[in-house]
Protein backbone atom coordinates (compact mmCIF):
# COMPACT_ATOMS: atom_id res chain seq x y z
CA UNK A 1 0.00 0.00 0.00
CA UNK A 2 0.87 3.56 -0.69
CA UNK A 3 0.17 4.94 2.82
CA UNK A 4 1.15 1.72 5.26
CA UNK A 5 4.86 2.35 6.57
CA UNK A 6 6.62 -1.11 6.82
CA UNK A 7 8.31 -2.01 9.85
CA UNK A 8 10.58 -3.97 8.30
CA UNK A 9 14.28 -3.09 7.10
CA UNK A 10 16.23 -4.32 4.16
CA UNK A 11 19.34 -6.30 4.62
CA UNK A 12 21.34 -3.60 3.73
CA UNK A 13 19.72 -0.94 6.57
CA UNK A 14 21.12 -3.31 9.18
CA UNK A 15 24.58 -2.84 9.47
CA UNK A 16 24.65 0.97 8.93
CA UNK A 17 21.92 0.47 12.36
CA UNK A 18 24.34 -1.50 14.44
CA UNK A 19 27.24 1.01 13.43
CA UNK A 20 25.09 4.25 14.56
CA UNK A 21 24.30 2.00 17.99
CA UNK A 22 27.83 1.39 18.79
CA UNK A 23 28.99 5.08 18.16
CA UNK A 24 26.15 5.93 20.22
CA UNK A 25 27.63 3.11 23.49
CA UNK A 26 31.08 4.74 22.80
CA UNK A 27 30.68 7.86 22.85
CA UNK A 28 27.52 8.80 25.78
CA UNK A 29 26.50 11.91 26.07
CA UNK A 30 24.07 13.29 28.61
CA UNK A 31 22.16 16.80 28.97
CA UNK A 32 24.74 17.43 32.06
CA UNK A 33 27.49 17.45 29.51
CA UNK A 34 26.11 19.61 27.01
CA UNK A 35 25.88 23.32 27.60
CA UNK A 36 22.83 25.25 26.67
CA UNK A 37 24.19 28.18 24.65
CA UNK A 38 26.82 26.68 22.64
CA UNK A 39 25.54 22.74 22.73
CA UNK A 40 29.15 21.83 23.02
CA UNK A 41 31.36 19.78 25.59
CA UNK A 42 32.89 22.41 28.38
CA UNK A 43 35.25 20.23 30.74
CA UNK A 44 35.03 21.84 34.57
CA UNK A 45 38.48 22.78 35.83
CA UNK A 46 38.14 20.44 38.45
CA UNK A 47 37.83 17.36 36.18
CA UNK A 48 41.22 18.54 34.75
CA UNK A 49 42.91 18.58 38.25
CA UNK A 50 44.25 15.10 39.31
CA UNK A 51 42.66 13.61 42.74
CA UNK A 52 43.13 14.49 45.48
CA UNK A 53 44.97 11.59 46.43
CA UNK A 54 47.37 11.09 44.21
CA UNK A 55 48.26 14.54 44.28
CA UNK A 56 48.67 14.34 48.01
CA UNK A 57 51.55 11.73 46.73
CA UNK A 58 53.28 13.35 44.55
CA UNK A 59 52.91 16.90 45.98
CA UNK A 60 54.18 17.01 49.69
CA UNK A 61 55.18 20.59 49.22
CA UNK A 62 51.37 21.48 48.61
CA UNK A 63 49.09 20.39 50.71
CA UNK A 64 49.37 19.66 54.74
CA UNK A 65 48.16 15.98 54.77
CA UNK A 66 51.04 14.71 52.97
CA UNK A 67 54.28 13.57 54.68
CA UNK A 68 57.45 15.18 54.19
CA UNK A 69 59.98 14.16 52.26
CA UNK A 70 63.16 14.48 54.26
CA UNK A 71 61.25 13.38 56.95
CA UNK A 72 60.56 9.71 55.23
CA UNK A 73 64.27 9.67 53.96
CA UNK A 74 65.59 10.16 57.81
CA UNK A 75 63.75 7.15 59.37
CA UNK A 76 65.90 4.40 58.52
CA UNK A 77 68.90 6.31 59.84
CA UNK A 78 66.53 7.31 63.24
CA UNK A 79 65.99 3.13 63.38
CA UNK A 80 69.71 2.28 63.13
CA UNK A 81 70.17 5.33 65.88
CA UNK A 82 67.25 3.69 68.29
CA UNK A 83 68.55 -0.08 67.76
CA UNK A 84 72.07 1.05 68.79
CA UNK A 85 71.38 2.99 71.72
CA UNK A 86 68.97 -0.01 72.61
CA UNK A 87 71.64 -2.30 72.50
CA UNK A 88 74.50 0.06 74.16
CA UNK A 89 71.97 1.22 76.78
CA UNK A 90 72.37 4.74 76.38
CA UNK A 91 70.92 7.89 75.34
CA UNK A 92 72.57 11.00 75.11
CA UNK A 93 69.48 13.25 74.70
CA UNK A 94 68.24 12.37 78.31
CA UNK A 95 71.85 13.50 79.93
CA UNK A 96 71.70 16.83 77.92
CA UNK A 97 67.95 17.59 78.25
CA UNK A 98 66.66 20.09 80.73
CA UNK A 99 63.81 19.55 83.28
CA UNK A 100 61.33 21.84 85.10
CA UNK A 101 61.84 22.01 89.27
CA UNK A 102 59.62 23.14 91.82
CA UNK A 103 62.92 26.43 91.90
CA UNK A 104 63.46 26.73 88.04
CA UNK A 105 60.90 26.78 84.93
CA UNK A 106 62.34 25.91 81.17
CA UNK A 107 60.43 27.23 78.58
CA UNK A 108 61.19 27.04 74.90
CA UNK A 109 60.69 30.14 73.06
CA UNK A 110 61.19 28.98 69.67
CA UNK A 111 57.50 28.59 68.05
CA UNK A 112 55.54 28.84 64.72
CA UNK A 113 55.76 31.81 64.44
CA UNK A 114 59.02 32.81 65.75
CA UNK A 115 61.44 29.83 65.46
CA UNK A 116 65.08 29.40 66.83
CA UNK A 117 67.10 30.97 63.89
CA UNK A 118 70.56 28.21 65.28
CA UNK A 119 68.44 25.10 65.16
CA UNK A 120 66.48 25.65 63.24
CA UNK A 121 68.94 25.96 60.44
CA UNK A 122 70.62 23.21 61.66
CA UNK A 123 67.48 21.03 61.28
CA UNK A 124 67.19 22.22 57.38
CA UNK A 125 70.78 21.23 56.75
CA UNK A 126 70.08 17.94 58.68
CA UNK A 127 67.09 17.34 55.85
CA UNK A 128 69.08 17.93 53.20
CA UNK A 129 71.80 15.92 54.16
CA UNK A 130 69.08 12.77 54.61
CA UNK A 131 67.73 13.64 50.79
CA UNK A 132 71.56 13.66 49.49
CA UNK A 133 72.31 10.07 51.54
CA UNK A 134 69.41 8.63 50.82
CA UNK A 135 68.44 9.78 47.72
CA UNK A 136 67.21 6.97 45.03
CA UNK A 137 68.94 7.89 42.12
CA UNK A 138 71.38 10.89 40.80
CA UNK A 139 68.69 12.87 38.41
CA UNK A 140 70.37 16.43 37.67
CA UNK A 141 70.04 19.27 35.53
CA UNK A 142 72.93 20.97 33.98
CA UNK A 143 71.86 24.63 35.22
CA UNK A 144 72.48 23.30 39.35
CA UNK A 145 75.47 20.92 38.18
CA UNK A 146 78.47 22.54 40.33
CA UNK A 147 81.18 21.43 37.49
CA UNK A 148 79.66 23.28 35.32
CA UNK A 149 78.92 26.63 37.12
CA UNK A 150 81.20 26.23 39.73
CA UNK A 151 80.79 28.65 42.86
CA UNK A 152 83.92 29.09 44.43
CA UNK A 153 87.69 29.45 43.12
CA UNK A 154 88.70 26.06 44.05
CA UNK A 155 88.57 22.90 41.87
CA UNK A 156 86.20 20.75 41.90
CA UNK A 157 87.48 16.95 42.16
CA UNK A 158 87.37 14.31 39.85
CA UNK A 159 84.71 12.34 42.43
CA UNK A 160 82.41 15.12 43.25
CA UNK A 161 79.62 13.44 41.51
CA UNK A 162 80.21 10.17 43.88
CA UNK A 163 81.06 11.75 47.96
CA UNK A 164 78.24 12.46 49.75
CA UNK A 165 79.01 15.97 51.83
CA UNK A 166 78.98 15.65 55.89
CA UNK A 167 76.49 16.88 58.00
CA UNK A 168 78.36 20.17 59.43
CA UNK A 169 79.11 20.66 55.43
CA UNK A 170 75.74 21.83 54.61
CA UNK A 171 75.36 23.34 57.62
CA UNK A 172 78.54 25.80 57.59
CA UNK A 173 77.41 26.20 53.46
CA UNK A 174 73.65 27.30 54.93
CA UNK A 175 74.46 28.95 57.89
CA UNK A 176 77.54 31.64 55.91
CA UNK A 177 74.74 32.56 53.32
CA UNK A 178 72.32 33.12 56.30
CA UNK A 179 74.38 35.38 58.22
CA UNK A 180 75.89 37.12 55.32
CA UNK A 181 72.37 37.90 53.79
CA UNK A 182 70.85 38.37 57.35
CA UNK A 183 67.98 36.14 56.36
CA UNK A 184 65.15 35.06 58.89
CA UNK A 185 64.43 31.61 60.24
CA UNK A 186 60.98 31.44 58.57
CA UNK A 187 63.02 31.90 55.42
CA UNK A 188 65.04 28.58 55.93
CA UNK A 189 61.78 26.37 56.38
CA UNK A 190 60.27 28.06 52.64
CA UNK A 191 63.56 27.21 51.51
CA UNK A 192 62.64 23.73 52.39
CA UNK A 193 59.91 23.77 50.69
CA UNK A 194 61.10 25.46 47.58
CA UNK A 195 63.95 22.29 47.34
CA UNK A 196 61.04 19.41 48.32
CA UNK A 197 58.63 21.18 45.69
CA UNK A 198 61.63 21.33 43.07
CA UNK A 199 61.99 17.62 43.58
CA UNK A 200 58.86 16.62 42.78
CA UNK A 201 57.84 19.01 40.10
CA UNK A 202 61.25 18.35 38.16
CA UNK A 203 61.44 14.62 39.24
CA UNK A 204 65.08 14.94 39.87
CA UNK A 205 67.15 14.50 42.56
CA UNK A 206 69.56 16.45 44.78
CA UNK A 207 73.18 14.93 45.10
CA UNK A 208 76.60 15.63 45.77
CA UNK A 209 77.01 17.31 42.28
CA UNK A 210 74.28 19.54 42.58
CA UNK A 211 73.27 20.49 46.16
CA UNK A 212 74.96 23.23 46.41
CA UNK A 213 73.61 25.21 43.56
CA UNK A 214 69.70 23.93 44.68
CA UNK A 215 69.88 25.15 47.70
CA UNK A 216 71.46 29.02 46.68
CA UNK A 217 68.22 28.76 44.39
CA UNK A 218 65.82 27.69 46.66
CA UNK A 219 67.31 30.46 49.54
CA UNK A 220 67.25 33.14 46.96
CA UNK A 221 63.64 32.70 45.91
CA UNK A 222 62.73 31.96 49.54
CA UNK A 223 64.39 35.13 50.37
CA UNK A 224 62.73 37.32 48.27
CA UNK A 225 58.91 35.31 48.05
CA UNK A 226 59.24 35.96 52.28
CA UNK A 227 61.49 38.54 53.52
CA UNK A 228 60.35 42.49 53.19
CA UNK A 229 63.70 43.68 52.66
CA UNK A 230 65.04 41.17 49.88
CA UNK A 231 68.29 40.48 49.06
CA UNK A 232 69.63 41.05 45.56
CA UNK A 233 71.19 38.97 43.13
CA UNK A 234 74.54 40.81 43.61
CA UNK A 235 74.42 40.34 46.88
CA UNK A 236 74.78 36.60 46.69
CA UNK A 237 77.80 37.01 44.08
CA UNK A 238 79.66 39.26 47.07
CA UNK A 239 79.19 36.19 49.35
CA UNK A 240 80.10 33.45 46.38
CA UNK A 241 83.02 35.32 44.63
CA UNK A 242 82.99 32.95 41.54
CA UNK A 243 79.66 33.32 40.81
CA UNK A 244 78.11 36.04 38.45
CA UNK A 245 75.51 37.86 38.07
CA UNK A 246 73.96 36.60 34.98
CA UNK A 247 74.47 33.15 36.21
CA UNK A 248 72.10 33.97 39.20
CA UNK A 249 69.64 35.41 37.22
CA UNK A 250 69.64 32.25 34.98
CA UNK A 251 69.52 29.89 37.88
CA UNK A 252 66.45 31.77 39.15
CA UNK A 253 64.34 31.66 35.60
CA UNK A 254 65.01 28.11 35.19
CA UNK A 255 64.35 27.28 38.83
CA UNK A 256 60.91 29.31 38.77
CA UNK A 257 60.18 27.08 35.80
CA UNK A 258 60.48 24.10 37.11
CA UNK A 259 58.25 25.25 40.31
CA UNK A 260 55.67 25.78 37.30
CA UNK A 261 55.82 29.14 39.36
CA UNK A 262 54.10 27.92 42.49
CA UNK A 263 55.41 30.12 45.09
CA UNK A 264 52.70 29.56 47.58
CA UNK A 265 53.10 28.08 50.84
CA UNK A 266 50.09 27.58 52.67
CA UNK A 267 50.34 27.92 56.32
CA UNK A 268 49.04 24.64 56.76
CA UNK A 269 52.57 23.20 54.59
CA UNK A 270 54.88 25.67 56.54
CA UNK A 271 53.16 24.54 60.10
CA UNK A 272 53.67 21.24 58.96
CA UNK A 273 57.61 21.58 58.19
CA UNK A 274 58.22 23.22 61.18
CA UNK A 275 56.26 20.53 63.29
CA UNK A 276 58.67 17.85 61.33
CA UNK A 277 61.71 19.74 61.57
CA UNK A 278 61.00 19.83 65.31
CA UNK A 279 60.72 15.95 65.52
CA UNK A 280 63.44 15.59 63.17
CA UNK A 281 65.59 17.64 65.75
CA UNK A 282 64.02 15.14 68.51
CA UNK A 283 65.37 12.01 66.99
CA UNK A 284 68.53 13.61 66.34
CA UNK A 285 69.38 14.86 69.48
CA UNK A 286 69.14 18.37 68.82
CA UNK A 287 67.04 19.84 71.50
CA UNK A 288 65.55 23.74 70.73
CA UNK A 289 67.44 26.01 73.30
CA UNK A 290 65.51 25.97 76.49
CA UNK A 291 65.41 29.05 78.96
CA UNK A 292 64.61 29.57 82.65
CA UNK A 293 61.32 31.39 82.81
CA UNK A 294 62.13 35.08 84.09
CA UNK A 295 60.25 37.56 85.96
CA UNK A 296 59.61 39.61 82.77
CA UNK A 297 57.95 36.36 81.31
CA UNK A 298 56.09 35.59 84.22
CA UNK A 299 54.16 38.49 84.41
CA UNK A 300 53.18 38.19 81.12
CA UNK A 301 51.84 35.10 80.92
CA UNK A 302 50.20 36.33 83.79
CA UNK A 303 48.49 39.04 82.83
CA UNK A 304 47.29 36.82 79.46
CA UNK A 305 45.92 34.14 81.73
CA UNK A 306 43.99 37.36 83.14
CA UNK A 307 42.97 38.30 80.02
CA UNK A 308 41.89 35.43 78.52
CA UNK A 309 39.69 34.36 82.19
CA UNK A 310 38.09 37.78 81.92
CA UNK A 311 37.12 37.14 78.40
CA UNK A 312 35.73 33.40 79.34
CA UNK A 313 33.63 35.39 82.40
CA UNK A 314 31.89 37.67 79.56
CA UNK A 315 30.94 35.19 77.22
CA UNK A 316 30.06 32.85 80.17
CA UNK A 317 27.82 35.92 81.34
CA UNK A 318 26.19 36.55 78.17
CA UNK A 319 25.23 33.22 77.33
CA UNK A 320 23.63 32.84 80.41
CA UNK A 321 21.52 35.80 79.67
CA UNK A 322 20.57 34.55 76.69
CA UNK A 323 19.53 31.46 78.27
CA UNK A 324 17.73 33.17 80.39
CA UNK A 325 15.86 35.32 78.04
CA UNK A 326 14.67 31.90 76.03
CA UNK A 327 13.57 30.52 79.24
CA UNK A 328 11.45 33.32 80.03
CA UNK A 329 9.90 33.24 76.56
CA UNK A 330 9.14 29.81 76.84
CA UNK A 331 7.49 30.18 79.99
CA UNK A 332 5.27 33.53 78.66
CA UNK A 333 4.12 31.49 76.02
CA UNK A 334 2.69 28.57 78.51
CA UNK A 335 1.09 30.92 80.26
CA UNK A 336 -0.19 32.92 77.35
CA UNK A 337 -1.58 29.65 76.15
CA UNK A 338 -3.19 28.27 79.34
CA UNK A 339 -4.72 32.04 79.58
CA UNK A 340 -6.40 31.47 76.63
């Protein structure tokens, strides 16, 4: 008939069908995908971002959940420590510890805010050292490779790729830039940071070839990202005579690269490098300088105890009132109602 539609399909209709179907299965598509004006595919930023997770991995440097590098690298070296002094018997950090008396008060003034500029230095270097010892392989980049921009008049040996630098090294390299450029102890733990979030981003790591170099990057954009009063590039060629000028300013661009130019630290991340710096100093044996509570102090903390309890009366006071005021609400509406 003219007008009757058949419901049946030729031979050759069915394949084309199937085809359409499984274009259809592969590629879904839903009305929350689609956007209304332009009937196109837009992607949310957040679908682009990795999870959480794995960037919690990979990322120690940004957020405050993840552990810290140097602290991971130092625990098989804190193990060998505990198992020795286990077996010998001995601990030095309970001879050299102070302790409160009914007479004397120790207090430790280094906090948060305000660290101990000494150890805390100290505990940097200590990280770094851990990362160079235990590091898993010898990934460099030519820009931080000492042979190749060397930083001080003498030569550099045949092995410098291969010896692993000493503790007190570091520390004397650290502490002469700190005192020269008159930098802050808040400044050291960014510089941590800057090195931990280097390593990761650039998926290299720091060795006896290249340490050097990393951290004069990482303490000259710490410097600058943190202090008020930065220090200049020429500055740091006064302290390192062989170095120049232009090669500071090329170590900077390419280090700022490779941070994808992620200078934030988030409180949370510095908190946390502090707190792990502090425990890093505990298993180590470096205690954070305690002092005998003086009269000065005393009466400060007094009159903040003060403070703070007159503060606690107040807003004890004034929820009580408004307490009170509900109560008497309730009890004007029972009577309203058995009035009625």
């Amino acid at each position: 008939m003219g007008g009757s539609v058949s419901c049946c399909n030729s031979p050759s209709d069915k394949p084309q069908n199937l085809e359409k179907e499984v274009e259809l299965e592969e590629c879904p598509c839903t009305t929350e995908d689609v956007s209304e004006d332009t009937g196109t595919y837009l992607q949310h930023i957040s679908d682009r971002e990795l999870p959480d997770e794995l960037v919690q991995e990979t990322n120690p440097s940004d957020h405050p959940r993840a552990s810290t590098l140097f602290f991971n690298k130092s625990q098989t070296d804190v193990q060998e420590k505990r198992k020795s002094f286990y077996i010998n018997d001995t601990s030095p950090g309970l001879l050299t510890r102070k302790y409160s008396s009914c007479s004397t008060i120790f207090l430790d003034n280094s906090t948060v805010s305000q660290p101990n500029l000494k150890t805390t230095v100290k505990c940097v270097a200590l990280a770094i050292y851990y990362h160079i010892k235990n590091r898993d392989s010898s990934r460099s980049l030519d820009i931080f490779d000492e042979k190749k921009h060397p930083l001080s008049h003498e030569k550099v040996a045949d092995d410098y790729y291969a010896v692993n630098p000493e503790h007190r090294l570091v520390y004397g390299f650290i502490r002469t830039l700190f005192s020269s450029a008159q930098l802050t102890a808040e400044c050291a733990i960014v510089t941590l940071v800057y090195l931990e979030r280097l390593l990761t981003y650039a998926e290299m790591d720091i060795c006896p070839s290249n340490w050097k170099r990393i951290v004069l990057g990482a303490i000259l954009l710490a410097s600058k990202v943190w202090d008020d009063q930065a220090v200049w590039n020429v500055d740091y060629c006064q302290i390192l005579k062989e170095i120049t000028v232009e090669d500071v300013n090329e170590m900077e661009r390419q280090f700022l690269e490779l941070l994808q130019f992620n200078i934030n630290v988030p409180a949370s991340v510095y908190a946390k490098y502090y707190f792990d710096l502090r425990l890093l100093a505990d298993n180590n044996n470096f205690a954070f300088p305690l002092e005998p509570l003086s009269n000065k102090q005393a009466k400060k903390l007094e009159a903040i105890s003060r403070l703070c309890e007159d503060q606690y009366k107040d807003l004890n006071k004034s929820f009580l009132r408004r307490s009170a005021s509900a109560d008497n609400l309730s009890a004007i509406k029972n009577t309203k109602a058995v009035l009625s």
